[in-house]
C-alpha atoms as a PDB file:
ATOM      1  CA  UNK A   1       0.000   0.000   0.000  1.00  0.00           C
ATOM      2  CA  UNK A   2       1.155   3.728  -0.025  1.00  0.00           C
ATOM      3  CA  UNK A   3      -0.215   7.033  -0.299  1.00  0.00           C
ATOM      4  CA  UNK A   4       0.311   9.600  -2.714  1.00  0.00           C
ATOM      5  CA  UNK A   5      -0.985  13.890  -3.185  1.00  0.00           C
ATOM      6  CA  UNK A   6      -2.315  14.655  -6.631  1.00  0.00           C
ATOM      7  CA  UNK A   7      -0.125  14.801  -9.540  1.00  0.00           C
ATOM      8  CA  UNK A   8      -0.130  19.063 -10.097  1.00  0.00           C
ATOM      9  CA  UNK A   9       0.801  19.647  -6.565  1.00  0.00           C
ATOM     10  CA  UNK A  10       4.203  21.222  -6.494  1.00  0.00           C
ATOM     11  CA  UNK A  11       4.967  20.344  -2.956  1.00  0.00           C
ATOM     12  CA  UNK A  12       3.883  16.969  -2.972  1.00  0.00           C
ATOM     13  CA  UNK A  13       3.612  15.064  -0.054  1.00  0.00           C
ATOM     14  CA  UNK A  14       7.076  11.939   0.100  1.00  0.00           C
ATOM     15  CA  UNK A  15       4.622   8.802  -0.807  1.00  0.00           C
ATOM     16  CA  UNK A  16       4.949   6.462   2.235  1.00  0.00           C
ATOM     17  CA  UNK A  17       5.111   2.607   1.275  1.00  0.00           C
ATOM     18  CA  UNK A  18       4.047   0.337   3.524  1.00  0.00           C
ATOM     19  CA  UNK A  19       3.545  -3.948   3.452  1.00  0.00           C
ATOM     20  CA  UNK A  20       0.130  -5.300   4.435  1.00  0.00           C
ATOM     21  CA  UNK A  21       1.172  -5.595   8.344  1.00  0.00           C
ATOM     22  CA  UNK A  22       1.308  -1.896   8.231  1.00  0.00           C
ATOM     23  CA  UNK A  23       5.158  -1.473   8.606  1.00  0.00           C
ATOM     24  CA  UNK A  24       7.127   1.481   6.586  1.00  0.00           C
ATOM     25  CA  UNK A  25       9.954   0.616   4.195  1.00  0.00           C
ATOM     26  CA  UNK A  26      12.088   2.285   1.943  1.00  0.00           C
ATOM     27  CA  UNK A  27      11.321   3.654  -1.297  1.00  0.00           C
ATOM     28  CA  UNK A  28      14.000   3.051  -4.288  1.00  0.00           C
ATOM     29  CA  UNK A  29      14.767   6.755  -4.554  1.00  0.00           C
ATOM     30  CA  UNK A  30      15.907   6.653  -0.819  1.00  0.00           C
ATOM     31  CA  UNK A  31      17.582   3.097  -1.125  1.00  0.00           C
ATOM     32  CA  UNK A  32      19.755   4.576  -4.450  1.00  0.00           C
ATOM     33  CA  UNK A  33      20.330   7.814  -2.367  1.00  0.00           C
ATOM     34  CA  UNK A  34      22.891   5.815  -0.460  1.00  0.00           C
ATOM     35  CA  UNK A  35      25.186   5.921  -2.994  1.00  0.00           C
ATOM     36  CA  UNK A  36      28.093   8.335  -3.049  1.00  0.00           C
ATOM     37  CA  UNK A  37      27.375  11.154  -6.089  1.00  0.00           C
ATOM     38  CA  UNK A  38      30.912  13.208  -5.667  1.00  0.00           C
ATOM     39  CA  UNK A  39      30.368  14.798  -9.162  1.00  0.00           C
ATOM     40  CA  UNK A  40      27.385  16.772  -7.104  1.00  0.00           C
ATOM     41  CA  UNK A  41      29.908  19.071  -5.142  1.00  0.00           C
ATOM     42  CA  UNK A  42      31.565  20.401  -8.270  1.00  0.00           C
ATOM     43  CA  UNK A  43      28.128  21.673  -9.909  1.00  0.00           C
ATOM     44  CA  UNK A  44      27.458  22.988  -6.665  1.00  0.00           C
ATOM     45  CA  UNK A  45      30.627  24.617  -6.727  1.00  0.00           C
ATOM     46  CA  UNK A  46      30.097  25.657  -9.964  1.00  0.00           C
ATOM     47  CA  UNK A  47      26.616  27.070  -9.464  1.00  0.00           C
ATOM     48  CA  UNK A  48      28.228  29.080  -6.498  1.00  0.00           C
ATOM     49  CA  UNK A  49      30.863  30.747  -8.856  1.00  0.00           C
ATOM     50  CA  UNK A  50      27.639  31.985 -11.041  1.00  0.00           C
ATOM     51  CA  UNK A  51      26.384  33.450  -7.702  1.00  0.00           C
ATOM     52  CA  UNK A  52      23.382  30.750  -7.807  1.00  0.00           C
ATOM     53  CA  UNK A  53      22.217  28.956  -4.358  1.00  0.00           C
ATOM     54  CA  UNK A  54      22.533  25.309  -5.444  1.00  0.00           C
ATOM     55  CA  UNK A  55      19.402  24.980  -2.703  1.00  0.00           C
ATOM     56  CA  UNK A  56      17.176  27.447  -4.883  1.00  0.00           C
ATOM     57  CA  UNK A  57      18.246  25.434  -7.823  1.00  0.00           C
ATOM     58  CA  UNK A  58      17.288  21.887  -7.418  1.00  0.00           C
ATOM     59  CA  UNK A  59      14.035  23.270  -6.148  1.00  0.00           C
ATOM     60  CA  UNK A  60      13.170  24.794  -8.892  1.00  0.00           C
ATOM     61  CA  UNK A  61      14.242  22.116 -11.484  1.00  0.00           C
ATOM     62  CA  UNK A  62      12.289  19.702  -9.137  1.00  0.00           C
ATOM     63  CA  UNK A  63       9.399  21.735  -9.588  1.00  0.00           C
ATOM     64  CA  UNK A  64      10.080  21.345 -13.333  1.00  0.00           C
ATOM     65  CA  UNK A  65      10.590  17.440 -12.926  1.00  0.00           C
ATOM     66  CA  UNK A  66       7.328  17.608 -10.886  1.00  0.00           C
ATOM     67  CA  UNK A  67       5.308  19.926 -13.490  1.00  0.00           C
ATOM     68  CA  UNK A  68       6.775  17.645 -16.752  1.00  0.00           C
ATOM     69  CA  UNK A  69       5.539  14.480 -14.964  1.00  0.00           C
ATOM     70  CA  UNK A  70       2.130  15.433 -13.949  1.00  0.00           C
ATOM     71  CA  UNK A  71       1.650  17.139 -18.047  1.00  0.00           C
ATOM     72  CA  UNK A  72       2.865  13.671 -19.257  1.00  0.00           C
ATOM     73  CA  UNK A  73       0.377  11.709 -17.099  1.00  0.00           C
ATOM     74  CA  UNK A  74      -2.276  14.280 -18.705  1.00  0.00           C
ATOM     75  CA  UNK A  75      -1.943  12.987 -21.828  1.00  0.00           C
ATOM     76  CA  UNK A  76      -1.951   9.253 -21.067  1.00  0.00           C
ATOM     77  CA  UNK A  77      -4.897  10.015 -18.709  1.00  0.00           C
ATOM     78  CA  UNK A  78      -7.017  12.425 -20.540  1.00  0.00           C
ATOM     79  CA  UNK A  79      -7.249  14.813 -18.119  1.00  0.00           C
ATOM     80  CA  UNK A  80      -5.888  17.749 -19.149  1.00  0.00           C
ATOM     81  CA  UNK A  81      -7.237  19.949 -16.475  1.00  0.00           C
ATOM     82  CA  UNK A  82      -3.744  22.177 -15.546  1.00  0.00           C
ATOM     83  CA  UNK A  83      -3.508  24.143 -12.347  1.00  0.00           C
ATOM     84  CA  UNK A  84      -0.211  26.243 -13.064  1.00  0.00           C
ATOM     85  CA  UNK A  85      -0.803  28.962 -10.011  1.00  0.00           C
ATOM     86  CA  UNK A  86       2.235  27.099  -7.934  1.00  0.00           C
ATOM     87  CA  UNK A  87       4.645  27.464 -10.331  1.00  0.00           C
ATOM     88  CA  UNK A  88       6.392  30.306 -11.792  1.00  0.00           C
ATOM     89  CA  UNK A  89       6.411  31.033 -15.681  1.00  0.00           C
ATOM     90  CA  UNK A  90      10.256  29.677 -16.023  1.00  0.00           C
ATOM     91  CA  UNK A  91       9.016  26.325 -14.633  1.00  0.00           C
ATOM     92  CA  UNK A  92       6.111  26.081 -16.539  1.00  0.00           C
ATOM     93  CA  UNK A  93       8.094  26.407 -19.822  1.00  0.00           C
ATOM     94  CA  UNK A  94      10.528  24.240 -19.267  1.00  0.00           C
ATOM     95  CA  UNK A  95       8.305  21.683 -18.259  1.00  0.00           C
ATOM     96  CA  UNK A  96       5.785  22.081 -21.624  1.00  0.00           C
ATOM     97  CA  UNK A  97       9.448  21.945 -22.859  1.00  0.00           C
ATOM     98  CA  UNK A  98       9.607  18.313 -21.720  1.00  0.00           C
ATOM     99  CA  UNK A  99       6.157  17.217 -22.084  1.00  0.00           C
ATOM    100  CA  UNK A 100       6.372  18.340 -26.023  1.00  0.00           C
ATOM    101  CA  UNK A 101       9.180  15.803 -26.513  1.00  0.00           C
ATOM    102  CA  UNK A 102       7.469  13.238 -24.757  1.00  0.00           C
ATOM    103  CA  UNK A 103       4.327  14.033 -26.892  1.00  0.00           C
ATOM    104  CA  UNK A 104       6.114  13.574 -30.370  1.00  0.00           C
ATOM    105  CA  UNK A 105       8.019  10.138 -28.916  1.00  0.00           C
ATOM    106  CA  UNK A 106       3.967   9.002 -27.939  1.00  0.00           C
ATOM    107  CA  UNK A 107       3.384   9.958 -31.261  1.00  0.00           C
ATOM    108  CA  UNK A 108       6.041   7.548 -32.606  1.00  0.00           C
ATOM    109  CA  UNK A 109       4.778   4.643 -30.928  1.00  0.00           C
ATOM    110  CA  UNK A 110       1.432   2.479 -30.136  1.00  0.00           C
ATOM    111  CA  UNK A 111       1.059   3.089 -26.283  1.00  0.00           C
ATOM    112  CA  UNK A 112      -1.510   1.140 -24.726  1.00  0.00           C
ATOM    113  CA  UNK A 113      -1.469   2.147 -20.264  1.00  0.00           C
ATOM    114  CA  UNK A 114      -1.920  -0.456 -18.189  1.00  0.00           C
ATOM    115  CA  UNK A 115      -0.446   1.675 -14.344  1.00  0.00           C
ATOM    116  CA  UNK A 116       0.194   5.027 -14.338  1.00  0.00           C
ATOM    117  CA  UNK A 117       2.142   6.517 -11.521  1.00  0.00           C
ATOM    118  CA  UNK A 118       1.089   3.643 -10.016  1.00  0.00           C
ATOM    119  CA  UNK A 119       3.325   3.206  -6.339  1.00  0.00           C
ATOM    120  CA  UNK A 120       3.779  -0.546  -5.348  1.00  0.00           C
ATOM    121  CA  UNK A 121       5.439  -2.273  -2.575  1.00  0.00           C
ATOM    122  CA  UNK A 122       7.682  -5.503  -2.458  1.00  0.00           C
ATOM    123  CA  UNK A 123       6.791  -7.451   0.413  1.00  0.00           C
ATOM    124  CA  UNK A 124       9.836 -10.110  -0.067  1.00  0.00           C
ATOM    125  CA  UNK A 125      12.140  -7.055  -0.645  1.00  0.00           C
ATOM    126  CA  UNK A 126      10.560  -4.932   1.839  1.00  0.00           C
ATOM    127  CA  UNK A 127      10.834  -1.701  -0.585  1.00  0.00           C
ATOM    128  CA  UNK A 128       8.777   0.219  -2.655  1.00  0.00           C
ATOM    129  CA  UNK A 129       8.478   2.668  -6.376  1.00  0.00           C
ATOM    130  CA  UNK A 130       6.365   4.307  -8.170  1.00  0.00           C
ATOM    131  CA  UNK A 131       6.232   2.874 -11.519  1.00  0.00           C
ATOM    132  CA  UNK A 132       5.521   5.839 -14.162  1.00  0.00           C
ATOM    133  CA  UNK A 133       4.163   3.839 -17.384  1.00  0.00           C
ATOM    134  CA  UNK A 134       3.504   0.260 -17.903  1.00  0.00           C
ATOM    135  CA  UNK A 135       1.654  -1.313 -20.698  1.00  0.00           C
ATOM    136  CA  UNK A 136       1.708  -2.325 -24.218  1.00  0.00           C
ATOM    137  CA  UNK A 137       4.054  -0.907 -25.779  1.00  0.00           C
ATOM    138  CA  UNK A 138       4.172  -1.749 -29.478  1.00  0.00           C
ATOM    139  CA  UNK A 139       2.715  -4.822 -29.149  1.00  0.00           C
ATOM    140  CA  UNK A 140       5.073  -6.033 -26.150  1.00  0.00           C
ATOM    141  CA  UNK A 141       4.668  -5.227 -22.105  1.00  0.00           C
ATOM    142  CA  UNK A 142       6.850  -2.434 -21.423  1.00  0.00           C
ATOM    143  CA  UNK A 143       7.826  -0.698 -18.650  1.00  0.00           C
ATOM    144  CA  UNK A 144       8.644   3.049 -19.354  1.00  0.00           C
ATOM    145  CA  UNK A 145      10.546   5.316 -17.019  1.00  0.00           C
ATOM    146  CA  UNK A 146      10.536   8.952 -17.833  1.00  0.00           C
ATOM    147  CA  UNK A 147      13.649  11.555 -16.751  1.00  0.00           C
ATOM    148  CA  UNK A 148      13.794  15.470 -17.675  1.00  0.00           C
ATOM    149  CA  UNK A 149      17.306  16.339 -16.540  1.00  0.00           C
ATOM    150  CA  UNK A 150      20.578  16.238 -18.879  1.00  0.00           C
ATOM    151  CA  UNK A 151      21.564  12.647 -18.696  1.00  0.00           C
ATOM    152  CA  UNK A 152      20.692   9.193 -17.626  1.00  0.00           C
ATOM    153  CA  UNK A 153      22.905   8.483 -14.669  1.00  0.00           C
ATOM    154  CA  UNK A 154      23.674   4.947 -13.404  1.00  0.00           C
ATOM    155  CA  UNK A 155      21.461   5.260 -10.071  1.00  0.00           C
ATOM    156  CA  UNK A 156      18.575   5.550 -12.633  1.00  0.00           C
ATOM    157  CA  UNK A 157      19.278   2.283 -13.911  1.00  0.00           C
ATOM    158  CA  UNK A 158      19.300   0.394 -10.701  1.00  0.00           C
ATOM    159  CA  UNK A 159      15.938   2.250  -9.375  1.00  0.00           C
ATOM    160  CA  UNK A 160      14.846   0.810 -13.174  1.00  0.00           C
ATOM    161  CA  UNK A 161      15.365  -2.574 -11.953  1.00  0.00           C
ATOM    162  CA  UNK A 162      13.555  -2.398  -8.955  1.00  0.00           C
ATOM    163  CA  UNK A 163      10.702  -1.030 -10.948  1.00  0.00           C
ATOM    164  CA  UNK A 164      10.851  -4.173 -12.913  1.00  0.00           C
ATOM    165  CA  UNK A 165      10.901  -6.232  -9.733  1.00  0.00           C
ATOM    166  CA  UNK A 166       8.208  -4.776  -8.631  1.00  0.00           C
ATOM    167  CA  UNK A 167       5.967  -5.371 -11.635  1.00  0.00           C
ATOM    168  CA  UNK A 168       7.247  -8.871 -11.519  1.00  0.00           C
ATOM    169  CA  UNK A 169       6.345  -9.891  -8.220  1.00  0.00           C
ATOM    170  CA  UNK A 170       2.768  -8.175  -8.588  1.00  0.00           C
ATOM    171  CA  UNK A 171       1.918 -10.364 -11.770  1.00  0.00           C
ATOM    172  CA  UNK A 172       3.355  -8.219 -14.568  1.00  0.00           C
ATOM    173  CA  UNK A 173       4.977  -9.534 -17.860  1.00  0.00           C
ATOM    174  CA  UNK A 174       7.892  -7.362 -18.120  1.00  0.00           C
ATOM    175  CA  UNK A 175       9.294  -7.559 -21.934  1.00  0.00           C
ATOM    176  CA  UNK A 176      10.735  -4.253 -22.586  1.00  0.00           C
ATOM    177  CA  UNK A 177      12.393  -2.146 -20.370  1.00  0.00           C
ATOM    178  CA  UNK A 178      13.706   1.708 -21.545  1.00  0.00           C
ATOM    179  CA  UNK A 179      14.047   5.065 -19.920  1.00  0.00           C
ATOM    180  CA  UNK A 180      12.441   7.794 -21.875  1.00  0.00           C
ATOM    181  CA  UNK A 181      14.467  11.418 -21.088  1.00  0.00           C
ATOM    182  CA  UNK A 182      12.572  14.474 -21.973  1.00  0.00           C
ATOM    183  CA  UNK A 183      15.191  17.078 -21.779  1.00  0.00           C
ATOM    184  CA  UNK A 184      14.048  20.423 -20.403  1.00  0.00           C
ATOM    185  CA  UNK A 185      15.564  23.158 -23.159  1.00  0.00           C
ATOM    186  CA  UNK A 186      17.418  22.440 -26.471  1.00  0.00           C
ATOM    187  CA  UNK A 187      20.511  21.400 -24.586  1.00  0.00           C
ATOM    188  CA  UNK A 188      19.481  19.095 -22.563  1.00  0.00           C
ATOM    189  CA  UNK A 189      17.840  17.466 -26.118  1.00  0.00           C
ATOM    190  CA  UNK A 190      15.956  13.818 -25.304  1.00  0.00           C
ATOM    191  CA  UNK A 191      17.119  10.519 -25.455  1.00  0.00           C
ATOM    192  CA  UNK A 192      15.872   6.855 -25.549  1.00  0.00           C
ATOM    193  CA  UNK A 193      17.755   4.334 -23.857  1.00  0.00           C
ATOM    194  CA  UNK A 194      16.205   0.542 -23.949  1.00  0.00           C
ATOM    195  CA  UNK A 195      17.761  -2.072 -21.825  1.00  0.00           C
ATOM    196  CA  UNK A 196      18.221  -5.904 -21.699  1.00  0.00           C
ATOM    197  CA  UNK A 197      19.678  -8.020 -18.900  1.00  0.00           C
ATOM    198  CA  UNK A 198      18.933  -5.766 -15.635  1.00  0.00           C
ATOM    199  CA  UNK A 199      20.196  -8.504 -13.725  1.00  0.00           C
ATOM    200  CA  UNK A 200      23.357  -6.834 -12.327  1.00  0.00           C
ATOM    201  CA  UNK A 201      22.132  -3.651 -11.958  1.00  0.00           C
ATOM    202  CA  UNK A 202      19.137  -5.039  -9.574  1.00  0.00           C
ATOM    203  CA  UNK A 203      21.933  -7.117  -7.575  1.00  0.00           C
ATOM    204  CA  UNK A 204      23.042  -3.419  -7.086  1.00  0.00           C
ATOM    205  CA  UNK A 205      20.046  -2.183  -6.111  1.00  0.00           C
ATOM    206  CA  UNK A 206      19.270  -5.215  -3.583  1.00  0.00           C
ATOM    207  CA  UNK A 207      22.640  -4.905  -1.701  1.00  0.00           C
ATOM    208  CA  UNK A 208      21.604  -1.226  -1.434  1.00  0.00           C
ATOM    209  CA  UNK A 209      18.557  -2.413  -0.183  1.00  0.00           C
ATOM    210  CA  UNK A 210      20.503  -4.600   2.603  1.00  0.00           C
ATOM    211  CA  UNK A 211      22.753  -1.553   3.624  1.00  0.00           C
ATOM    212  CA  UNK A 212      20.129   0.299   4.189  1.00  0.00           C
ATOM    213  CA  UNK A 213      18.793  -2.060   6.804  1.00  0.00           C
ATOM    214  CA  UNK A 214      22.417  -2.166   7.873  1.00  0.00           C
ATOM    215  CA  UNK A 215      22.840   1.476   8.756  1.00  0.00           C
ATOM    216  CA  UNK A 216      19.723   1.804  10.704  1.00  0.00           C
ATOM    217  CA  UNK A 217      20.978  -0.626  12.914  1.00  0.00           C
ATOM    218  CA  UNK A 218      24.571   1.227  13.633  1.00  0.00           C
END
């Protein structure tokens, strides 16, 4: 089980998972968080020499990621019902930005949903995601993960896997797995990255999932 806010609410609330006895676990974006990212304190350092507040920064690019998400969701869903007055005009371009390259890549392809942002727990893992688009895809099940941002980083790859775990254990085909980034200007462009054997990169996520456990108990 978990709980979620609705989808155009910039400050929306962390979704709690939970298993059926009621007890809280992890979700992947925590259990991936564990990981060391040292290439982080040289943008911040950069940002800093341009006289931005790294803080100020990722909020408002989160508010982008947020925004982009939610307009994608729209057009899977239908309901294209926008309520903009949280987030300032710079955010709300950048984020049509995004959603326009996902719309052309939609356009490309035979989507049929299935779950959409739908948030699922692993009670033999004890974690849980929130899976952003599963279905038929082309005539195969596909799981579809979507990123605005510059680049696909490793981390995403491993949260990926447990994504794919959890459709797997809840009675999902998986047969195609890709991540989908919707860049949010011209230079962050958009790229498609499909992927085979996740098996390694979900034996990283699962030892993740173990330290985590690990360090609570320290």
């Amino acid at each position: 089980m978990a709980k979620s806010t609705p989808a155009f609410n910039r400050h929306r609330a962390h979704t709690i998972y939970r298993l059926n006895d009621g007890t809280r676990v992890p979700g992947t974006t925590t259990v991936t968080g564990l990981l060391d990212k040292p290439a982080l304190v040289g943008w911040a350092n950069d940002l800093g020499l341009q006289g931005i507040n790294s803080r100020d920064y990722v909020d408002s690019m989160a508010g982008v990621g947020t925004l982009a998400h939610a307009m994608c969701v729209a057009m899977l869903t239908g309901d294209l019902t926008e309520d903009l007055d949280e987030y300032a005009p710079i955010e709300v371009r950048l984020a049509r930005n995004s959603a326009a390259k996902f719309q052309v890549w939609l356009d490309e392809h035979e989507f049929k949903p299935i779950l959409i942002e739908q948030p699922l727990v692993s009670e033999e893992h004890r974690f849980g995601g929130t899976v952003d688009m599963y279905g038929m895809l082309d005539g195969m099940y596909a799981l579809v993960d979507l990123k605005t941002g510059k680049a696909i980083y490793p981390e995403m790859v491993y949260q990926l896997a447990a994504y794919r775990q959890l459709l797997i254990e809840h009675g999902h085909t998986v047969d195609n797995v890709r991540i989908v980034r919707i860049g949010r200007d011209e230079s962050e462009g958009f790229e498609e990255r499909i992927f085979g054997n996740l098996d390694k990169a979900w034996q990283v996520f699962w030892h993740l999932r173990q330290i985590y456990d690990l360090r609570k108990g320290v």
